[in-house]
Structure formats: C-alpha cells, structure tokens
C-alpha atoms as a PDB file:
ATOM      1  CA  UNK A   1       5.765  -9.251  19.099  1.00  0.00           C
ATOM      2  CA  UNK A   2       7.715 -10.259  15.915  1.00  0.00           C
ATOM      3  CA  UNK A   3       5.697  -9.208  12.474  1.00  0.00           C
ATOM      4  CA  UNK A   4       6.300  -9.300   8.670  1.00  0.00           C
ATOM      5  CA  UNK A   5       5.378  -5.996   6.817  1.00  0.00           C
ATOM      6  CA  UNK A   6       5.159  -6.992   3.023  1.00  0.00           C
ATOM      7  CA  UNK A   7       4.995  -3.828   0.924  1.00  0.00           C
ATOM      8  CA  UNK A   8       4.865  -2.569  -2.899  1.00  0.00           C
ATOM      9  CA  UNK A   9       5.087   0.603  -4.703  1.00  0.00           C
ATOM     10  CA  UNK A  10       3.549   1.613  -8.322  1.00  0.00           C
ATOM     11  CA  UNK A  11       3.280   4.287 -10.479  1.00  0.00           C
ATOM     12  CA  UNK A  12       1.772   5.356 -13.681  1.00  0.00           C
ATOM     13  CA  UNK A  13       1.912   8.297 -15.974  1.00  0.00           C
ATOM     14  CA  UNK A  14      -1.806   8.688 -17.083  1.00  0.00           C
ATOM     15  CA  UNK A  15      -2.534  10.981 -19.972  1.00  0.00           C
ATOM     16  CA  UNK A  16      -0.059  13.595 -18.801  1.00  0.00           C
ATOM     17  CA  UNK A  17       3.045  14.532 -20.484  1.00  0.00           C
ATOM     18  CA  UNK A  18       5.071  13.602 -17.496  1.00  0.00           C
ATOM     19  CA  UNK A  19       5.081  12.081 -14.049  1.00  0.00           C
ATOM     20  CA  UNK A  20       5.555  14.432 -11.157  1.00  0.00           C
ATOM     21  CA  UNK A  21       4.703  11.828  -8.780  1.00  0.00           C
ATOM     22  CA  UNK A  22       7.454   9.659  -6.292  1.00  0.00           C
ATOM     23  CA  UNK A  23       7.718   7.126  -3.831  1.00  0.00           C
ATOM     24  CA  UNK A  24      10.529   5.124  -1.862  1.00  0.00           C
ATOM     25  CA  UNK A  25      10.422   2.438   0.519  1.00  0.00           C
ATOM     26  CA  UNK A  26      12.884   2.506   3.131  1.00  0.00           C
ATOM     27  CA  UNK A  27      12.257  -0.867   5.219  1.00  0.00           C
ATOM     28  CA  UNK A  28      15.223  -1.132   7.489  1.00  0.00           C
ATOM     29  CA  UNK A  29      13.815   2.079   9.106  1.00  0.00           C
ATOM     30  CA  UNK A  30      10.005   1.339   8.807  1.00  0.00           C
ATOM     31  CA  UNK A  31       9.151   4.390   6.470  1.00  0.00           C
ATOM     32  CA  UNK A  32       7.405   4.573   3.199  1.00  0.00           C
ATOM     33  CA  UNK A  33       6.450   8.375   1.400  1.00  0.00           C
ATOM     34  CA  UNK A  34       4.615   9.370  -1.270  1.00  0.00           C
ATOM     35  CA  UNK A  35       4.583  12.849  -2.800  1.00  0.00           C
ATOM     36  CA  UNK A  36       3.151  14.635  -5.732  1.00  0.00           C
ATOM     37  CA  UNK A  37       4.744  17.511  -7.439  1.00  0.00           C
ATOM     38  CA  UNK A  38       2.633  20.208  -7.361  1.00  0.00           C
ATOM     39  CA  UNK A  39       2.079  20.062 -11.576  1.00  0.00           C
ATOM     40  CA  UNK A  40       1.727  23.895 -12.229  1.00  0.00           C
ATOM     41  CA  UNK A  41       4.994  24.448 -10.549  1.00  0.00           C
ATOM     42  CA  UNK A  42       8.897  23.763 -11.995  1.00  0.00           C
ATOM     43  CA  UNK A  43      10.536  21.227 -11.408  1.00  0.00           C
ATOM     44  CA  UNK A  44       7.189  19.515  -9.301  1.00  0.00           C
ATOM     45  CA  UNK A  45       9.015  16.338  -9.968  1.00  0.00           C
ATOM     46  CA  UNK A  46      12.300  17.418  -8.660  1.00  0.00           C
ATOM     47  CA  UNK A  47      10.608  18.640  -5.402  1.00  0.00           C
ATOM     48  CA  UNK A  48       8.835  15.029  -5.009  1.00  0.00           C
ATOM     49  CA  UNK A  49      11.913  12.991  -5.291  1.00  0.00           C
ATOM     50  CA  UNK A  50      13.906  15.103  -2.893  1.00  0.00           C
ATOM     51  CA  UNK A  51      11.109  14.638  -0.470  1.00  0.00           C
ATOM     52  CA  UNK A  52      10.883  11.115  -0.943  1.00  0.00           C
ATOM     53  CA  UNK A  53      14.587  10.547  -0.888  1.00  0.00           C
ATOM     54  CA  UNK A  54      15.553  13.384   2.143  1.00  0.00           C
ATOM     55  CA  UNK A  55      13.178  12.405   4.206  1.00  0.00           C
ATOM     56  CA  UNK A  56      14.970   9.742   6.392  1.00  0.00           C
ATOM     57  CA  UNK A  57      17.626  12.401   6.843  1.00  0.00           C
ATOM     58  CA  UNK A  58      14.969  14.581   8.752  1.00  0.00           C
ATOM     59  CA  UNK A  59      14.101  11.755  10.857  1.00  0.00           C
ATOM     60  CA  UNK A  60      17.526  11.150  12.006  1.00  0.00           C
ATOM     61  CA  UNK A  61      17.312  14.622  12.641  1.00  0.00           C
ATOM     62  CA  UNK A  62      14.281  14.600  14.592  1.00  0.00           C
ATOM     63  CA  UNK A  63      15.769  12.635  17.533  1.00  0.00           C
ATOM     64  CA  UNK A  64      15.311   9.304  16.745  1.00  0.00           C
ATOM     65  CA  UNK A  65      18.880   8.170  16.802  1.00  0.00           C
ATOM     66  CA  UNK A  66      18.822   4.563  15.722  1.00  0.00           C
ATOM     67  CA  UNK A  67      16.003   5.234  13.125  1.00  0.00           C
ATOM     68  CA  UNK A  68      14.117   2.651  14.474  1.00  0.00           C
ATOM     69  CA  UNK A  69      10.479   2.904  16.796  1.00  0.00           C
ATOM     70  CA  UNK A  70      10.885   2.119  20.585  1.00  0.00           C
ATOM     71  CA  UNK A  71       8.948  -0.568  22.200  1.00  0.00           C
ATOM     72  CA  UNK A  72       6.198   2.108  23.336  1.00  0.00           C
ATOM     73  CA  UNK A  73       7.655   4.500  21.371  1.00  0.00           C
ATOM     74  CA  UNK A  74       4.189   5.171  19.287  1.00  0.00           C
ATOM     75  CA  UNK A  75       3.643   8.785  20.880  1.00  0.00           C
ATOM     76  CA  UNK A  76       7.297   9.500  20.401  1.00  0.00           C
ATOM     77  CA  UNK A  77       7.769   8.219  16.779  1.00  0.00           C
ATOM     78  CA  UNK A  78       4.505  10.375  15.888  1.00  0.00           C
ATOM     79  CA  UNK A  79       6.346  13.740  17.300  1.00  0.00           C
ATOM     80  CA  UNK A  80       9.448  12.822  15.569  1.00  0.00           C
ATOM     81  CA  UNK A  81       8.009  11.873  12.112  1.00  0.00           C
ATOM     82  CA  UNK A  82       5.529  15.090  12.434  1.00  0.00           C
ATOM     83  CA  UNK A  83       9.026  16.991  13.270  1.00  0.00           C
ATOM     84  CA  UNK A  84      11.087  15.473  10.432  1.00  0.00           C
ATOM     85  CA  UNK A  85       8.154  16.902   8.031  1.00  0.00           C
ATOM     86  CA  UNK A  86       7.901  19.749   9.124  1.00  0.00           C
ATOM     87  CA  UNK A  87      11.647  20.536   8.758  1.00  0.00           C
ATOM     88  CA  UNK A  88      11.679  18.798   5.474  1.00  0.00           C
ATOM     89  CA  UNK A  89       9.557  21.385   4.405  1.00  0.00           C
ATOM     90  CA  UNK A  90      10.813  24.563   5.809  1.00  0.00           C
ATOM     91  CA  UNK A  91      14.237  23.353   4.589  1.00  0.00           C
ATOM     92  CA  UNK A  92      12.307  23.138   0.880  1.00  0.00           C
ATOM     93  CA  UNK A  93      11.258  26.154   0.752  1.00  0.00           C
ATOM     94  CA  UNK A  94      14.592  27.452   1.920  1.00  0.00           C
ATOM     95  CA  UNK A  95      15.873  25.462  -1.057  1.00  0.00           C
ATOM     96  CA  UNK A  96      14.093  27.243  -3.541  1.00  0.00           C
ATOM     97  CA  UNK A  97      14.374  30.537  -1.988  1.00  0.00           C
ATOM     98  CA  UNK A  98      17.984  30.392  -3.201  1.00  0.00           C
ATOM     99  CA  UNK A  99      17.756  28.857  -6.207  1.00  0.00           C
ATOM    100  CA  UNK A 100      15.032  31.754  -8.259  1.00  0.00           C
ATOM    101  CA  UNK A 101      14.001  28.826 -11.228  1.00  0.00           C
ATOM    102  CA  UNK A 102      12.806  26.689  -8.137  1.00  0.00           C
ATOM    103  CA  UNK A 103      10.598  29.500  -6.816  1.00  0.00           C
ATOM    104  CA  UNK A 104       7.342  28.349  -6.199  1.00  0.00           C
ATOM    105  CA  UNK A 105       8.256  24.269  -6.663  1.00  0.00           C
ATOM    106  CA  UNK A 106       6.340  22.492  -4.273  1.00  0.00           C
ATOM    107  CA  UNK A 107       5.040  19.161  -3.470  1.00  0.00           C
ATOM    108  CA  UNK A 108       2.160  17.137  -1.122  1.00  0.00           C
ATOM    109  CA  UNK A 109       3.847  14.122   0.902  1.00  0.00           C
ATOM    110  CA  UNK A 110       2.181  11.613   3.085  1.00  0.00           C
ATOM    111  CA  UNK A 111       4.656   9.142   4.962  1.00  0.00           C
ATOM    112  CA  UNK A 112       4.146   6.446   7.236  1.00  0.00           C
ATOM    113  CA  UNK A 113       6.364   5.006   9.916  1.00  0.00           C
ATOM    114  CA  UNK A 114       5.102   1.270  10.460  1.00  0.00           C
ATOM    115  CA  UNK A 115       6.783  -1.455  12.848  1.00  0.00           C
ATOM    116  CA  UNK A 116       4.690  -4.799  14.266  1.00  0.00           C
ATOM    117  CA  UNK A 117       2.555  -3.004  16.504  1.00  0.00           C
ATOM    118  CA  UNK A 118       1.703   0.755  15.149  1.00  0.00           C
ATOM    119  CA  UNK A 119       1.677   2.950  12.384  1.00  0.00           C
ATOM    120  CA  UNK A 120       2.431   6.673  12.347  1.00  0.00           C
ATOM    121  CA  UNK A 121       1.163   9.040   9.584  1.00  0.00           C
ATOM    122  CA  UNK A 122       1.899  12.577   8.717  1.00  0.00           C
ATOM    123  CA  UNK A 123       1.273  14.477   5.576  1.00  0.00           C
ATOM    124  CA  UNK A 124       0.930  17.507   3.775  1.00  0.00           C
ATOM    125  CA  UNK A 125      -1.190  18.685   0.746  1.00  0.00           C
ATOM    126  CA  UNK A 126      -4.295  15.367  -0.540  1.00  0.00           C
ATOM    127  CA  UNK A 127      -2.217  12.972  -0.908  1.00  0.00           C
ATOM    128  CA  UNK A 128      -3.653  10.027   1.635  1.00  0.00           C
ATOM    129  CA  UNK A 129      -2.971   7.215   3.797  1.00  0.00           C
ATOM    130  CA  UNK A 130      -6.011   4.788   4.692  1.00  0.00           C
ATOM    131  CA  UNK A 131      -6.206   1.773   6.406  1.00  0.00           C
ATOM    132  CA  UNK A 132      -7.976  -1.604   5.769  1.00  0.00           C
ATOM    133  CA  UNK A 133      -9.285  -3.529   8.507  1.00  0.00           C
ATOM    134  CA  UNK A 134     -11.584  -6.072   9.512  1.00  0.00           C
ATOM    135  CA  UNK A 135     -13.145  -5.489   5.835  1.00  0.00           C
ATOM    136  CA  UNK A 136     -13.756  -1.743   6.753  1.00  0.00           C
ATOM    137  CA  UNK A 137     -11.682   0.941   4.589  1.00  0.00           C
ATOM    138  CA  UNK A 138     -11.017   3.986   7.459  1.00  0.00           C
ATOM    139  CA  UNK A 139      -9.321   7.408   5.658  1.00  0.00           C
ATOM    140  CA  UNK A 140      -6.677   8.416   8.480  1.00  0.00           C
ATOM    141  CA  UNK A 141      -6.146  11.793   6.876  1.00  0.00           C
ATOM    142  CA  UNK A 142      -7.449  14.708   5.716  1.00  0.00           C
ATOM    143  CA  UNK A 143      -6.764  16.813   2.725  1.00  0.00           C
ATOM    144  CA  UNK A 144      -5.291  20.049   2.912  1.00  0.00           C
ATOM    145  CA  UNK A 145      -7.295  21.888   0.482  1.00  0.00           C
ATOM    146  CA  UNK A 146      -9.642  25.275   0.258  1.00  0.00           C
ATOM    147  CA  UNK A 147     -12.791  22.255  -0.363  1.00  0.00           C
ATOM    148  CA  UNK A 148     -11.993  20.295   2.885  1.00  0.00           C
ATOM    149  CA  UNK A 149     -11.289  23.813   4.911  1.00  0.00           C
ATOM    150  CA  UNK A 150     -14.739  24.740   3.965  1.00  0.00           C
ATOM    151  CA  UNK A 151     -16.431  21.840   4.481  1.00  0.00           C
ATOM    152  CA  UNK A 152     -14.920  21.506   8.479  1.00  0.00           C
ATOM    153  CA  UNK A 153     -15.555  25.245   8.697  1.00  0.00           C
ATOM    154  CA  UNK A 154     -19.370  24.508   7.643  1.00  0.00           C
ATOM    155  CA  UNK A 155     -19.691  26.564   4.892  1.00  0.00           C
ATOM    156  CA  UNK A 156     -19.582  23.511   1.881  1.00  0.00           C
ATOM    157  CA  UNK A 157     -21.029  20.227   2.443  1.00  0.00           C
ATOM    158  CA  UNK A 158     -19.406  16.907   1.224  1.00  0.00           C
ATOM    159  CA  UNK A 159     -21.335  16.215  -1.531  1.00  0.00           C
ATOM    160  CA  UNK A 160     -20.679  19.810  -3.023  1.00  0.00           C
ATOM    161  CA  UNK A 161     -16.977  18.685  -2.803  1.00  0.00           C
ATOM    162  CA  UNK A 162     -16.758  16.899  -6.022  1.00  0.00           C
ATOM    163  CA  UNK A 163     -17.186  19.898  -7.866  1.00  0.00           C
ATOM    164  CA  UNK A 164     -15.871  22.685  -6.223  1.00  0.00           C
ATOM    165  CA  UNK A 165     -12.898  24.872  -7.634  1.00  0.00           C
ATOM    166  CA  UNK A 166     -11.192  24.678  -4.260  1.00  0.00           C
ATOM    167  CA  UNK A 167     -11.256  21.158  -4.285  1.00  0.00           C
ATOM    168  CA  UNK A 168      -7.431  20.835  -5.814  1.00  0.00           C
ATOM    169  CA  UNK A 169      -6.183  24.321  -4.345  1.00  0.00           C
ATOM    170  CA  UNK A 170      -3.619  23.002  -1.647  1.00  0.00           C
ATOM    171  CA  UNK A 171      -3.981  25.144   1.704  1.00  0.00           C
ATOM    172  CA  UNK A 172      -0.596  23.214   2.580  1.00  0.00           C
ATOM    173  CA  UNK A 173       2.000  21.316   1.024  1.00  0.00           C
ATOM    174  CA  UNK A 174       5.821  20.796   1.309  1.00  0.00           C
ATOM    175  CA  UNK A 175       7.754  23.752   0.322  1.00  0.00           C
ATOM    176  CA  UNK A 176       5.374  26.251   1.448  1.00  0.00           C
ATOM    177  CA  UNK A 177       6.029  29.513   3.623  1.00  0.00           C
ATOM    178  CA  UNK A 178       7.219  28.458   6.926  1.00  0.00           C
ATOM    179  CA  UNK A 179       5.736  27.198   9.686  1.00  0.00           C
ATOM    180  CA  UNK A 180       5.197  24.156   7.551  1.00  0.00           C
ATOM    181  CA  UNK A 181       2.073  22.188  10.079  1.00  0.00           C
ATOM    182  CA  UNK A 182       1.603  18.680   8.880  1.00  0.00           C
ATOM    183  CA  UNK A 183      -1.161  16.060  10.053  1.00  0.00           C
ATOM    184  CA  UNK A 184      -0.244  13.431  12.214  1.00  0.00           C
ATOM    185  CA  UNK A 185      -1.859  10.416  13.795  1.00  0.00           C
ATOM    186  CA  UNK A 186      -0.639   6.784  15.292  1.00  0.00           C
ATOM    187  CA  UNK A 187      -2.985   3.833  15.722  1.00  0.00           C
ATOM    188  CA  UNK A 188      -2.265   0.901  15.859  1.00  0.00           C
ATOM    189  CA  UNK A 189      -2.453  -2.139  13.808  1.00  0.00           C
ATOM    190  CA  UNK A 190      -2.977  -5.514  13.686  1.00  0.00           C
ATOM    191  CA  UNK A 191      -1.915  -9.141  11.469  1.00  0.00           C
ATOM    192  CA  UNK A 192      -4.298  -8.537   8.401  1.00  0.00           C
ATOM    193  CA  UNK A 193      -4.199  -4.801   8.158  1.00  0.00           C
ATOM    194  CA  UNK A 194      -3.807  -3.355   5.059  1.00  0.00           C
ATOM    195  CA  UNK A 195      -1.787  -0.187   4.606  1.00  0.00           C
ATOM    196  CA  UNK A 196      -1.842   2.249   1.666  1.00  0.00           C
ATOM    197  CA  UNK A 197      -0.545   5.995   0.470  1.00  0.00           C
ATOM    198  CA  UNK A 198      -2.159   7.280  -2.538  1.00  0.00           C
ATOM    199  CA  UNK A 199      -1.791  10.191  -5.197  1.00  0.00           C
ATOM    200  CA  UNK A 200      -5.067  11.992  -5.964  1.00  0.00           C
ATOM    201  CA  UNK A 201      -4.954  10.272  -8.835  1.00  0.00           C
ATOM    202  CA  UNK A 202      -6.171   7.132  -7.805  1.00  0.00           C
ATOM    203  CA  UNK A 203      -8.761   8.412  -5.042  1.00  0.00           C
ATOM    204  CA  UNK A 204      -9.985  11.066  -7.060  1.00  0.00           C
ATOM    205  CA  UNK A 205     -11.326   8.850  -9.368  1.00  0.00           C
ATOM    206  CA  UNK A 206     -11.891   4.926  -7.626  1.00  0.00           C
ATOM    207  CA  UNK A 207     -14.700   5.255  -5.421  1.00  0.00           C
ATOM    208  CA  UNK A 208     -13.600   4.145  -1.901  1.00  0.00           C
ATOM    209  CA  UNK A 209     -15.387   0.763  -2.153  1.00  0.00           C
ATOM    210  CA  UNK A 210     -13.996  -0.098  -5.444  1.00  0.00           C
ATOM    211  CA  UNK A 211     -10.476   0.808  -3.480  1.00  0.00           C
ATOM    212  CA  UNK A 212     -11.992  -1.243  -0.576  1.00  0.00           C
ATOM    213  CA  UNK A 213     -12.492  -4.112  -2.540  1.00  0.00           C
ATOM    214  CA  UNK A 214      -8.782  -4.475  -3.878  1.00  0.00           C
ATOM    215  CA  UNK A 215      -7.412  -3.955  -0.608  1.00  0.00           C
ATOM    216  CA  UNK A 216     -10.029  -6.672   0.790  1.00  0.00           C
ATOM    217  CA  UNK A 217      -8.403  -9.335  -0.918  1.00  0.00           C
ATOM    218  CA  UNK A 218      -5.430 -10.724   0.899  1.00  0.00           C
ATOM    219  CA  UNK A 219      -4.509 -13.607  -0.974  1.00  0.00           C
ATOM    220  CA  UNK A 220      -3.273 -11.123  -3.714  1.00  0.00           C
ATOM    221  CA  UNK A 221       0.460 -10.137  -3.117  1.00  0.00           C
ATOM    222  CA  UNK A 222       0.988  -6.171  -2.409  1.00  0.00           C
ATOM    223  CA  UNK A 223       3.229  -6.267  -5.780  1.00  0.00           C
ATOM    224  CA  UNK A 224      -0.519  -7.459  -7.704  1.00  0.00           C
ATOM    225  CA  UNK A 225      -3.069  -5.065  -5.245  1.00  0.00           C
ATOM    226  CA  UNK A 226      -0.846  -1.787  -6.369  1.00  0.00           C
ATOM    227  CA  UNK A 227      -1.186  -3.210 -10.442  1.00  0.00           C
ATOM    228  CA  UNK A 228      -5.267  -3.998  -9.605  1.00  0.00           C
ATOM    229  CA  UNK A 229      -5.550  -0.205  -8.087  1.00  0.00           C
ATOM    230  CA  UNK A 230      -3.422   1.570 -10.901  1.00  0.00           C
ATOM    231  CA  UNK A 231      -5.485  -0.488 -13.289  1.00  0.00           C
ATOM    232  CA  UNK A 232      -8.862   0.759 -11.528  1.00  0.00           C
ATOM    233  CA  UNK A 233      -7.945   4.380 -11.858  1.00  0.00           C
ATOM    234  CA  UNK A 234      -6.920   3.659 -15.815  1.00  0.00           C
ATOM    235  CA  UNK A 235     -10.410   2.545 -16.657  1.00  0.00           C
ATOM    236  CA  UNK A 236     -11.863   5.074 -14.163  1.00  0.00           C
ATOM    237  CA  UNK A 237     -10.236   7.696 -16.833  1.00  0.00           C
ATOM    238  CA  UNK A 238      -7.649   9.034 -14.178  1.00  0.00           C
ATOM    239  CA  UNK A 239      -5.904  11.245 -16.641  1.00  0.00           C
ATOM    240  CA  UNK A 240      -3.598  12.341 -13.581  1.00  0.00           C
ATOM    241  CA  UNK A 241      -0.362  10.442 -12.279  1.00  0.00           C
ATOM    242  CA  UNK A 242      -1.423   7.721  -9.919  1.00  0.00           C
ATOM    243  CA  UNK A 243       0.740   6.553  -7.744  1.00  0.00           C
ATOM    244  CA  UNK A 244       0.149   4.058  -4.240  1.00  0.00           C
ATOM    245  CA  UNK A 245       1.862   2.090  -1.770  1.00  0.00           C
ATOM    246  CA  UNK A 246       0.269  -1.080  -0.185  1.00  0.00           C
ATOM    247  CA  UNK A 247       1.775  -2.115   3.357  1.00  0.00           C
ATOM    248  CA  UNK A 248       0.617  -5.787   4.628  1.00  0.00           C
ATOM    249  CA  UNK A 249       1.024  -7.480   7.867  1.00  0.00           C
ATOM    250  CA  UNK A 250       1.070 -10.856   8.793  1.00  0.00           C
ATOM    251  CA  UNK A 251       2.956 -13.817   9.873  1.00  0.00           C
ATOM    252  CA  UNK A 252       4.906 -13.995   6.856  1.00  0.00           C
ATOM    253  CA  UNK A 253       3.531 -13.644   3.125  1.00  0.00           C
ATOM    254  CA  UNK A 254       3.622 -14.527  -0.463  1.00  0.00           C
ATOM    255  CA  UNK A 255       5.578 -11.255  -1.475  1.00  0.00           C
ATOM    256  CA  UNK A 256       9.283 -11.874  -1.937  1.00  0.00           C
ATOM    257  CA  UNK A 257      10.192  -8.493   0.070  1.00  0.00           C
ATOM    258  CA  UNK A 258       8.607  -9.698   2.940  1.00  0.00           C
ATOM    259  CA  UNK A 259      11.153  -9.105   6.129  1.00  0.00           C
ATOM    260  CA  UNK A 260      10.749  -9.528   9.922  1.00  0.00           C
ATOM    261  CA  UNK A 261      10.711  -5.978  11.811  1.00  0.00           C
ATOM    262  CA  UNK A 262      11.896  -6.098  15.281  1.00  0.00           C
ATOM    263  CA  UNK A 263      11.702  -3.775  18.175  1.00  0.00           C
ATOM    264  CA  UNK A 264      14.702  -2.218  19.852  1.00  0.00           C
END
C-alpha cells in the first residue's frame, strides 16, 4: 500500500523566559521527536535538541540498516526504536557525566516511527503521542511521573491527579541513571488518522476534547491544526513551552510537505 504522511511542527515560548522545548521531522526515515528540557536543569534546552537531532543516529544503530520499516516489520521497528531510546539515553547521561556543568541536564522525548501501514511510539518522561481516529481521540502513552505511578499502583485516583505535587516529578526521562526503560507500542493506522506528539504544555492545559476537536477537522492543513492547538493552550493560560507535531494520512493532501512513503 502506497500512503502520503503530511506533517507539521510548532512551537511557542509561553510566559517563560526561554524555550527548552524541540522537535525535528525526519521524513525520509519516517521519524518525528519531541522533547522537553527538563526546565530546572542546565542546559534543558541543549539536552532536547541533541535528542531530537541524535536520535536517527541511534536508530541506525539499533539494527535497522536502511532506516526504513520492513513490509511486516511493525514488531521489529518497535524493538529497534525502543532500543535506539534507550541508548540515546544511557549515552546522555554518559554525556553529562563527563562534562560536570551538564550534571543533572535531562530531557522527556516521545518519537514516532510512521510508514503507510503502522506507527511505532516510544517515550520517556509526559511528553505524549495520541492518536485521532474515527472521531475518537485514544492517548497511546503514559506519563512517567510519581502522579501516574500512584494512580496504576492504586494509591491516587485520576481525578486527584490534577493537583498532586507528583504530578510534574518525572520517574523517567532521557539522561537519567542507566537502564534508561522507555514505553513502546505499534498499532496500526489507517487513511484519515491523525497523529500528534505534544509538550505538557499543551495537554496540561487543553482539555482532551478541545484537542479532539482540532484534530477532528481534516480539511485544515497540519501546518494550520499545530497554529489552532498552540493557540488553544495560549488562551488556556499555558504559561509553559508548548510544543506539537501533527502527522496526517491520506491519499495525498493540501500540505505542501506532503510525500509518498514506500515500503522496502
């Protein structure tokens, strides 16, 4: 099956004195990260844009040696991309083991590995992926944080979430102590999905239906969603760095950086 994956990237600065969050598309290879620097650390935004930047290098690593999914490859391409963060992360904190006015740097990532068919995600820290289909907005990960450790351990419910202490207190992220173990799922996905990585600055304060909502509308070009959700966190009062990526497929589309992805 031939596919177009349309994509977009944005970023904004909030109310903070600087942005610690990054993101890079890399579409000849199918893989799009997010990561947020880790703001009470130095050089959080140095950490995020070697993450962002590096990781393709890990993959390569990881045993994928033409960077590119195999036809059936989805089990595969989720061990290698899991791999490839993983290392990316050890290798981080190795970094700023040697280097003392990096101690402590570290950053969450979420990265997704999409071709026609299937979509791989792995992260570490609350950054997020979800996916938008059939009209239904589906979270495929789950925050590494003290909050969302208690609440799976039973001992906080959701609702007491929201106003927790733990609920920014990262249980993982890139950069920490080795063994680094990031989430990792593969589904896949169909012509009309919608795609998208987040900061926690956007889904910490755009309720998931207002997210929903933007996402639901597919006449509106990735390039236009990303502006509509940075926009939604703005006069939500995010005062954090929001940052998303919106992934489309279909037949073809109206953004300009639309491009067929084959299967080798």
């Amino acid at each position: 099956m031939m596919g177009h994956i349309t994509h977009a990237g944005a970023s904004h600065i909030g109310s903070r004195s600087r942005n610690d969050d990054r993101w890079a598309a890399h579409p000849d290879i199918g893989l799009f990260v997010l990561a947020d620097g880790i703001a009470t650390a130095p050089s959080a935004a140095r950490a995020a844009d070697l993450v962002v930047h590096q990781l393709p290098r890990y993959l390569d690593e990881s045993g994928r040696a033409d960077s590119r999914l195999i036809p059936g490859g989805g089990e595969r391409a989720g061990e290698d991309l899991c791999r490839a963060v993983a290392s990316m992360s050890d290798s981080l904190y190795r970094h700023t083991r040697r280097h003392s006015e990096l101690a402590g740097t570290g950053t969450t990532v979420v990265a997704a590995l999409v071709d026609a068919s299937a979509v791989t995600v792995s992260h570490l820290g609350d950054s997020r992926a979800y996916l938008l289909r059939d009209g239904v907005l589906t979270q495929l990960t789950s925050d590494h944080t003290l909050a969302a450790a208690l609440v799976e351990a039973g001992e906080l419910t959701g609702d007491e979430v929201e106003h927790h202490p733990g609920r920014h207190r990262l249980t993982r992220f890139a950069g920490m102590r080795p063994p680094a173990l990031p989430g990792c799922t593969t589904i896949d996905w169909t012509p009309g999905d919608r795609l998208m990585l987040s900061s926690d600055g956007l889904h910490n304060a755009v309720l998931p239906t207002a997210i929903r909502d933007i996402l639901s509308d597919n006449a509106t070009s990735c390039e236009k969603t990303c502006q509509r959700l940075i926009d939604a966190a703005i006069a939500d009062d995010s005062a954090d760095n929001t940052t998303v990526i919106v992934m489309h497929l279909d037949g073809g589309g109206p953004d300009s950086e639309s491009r067929p992805l084959s299967r080798t």
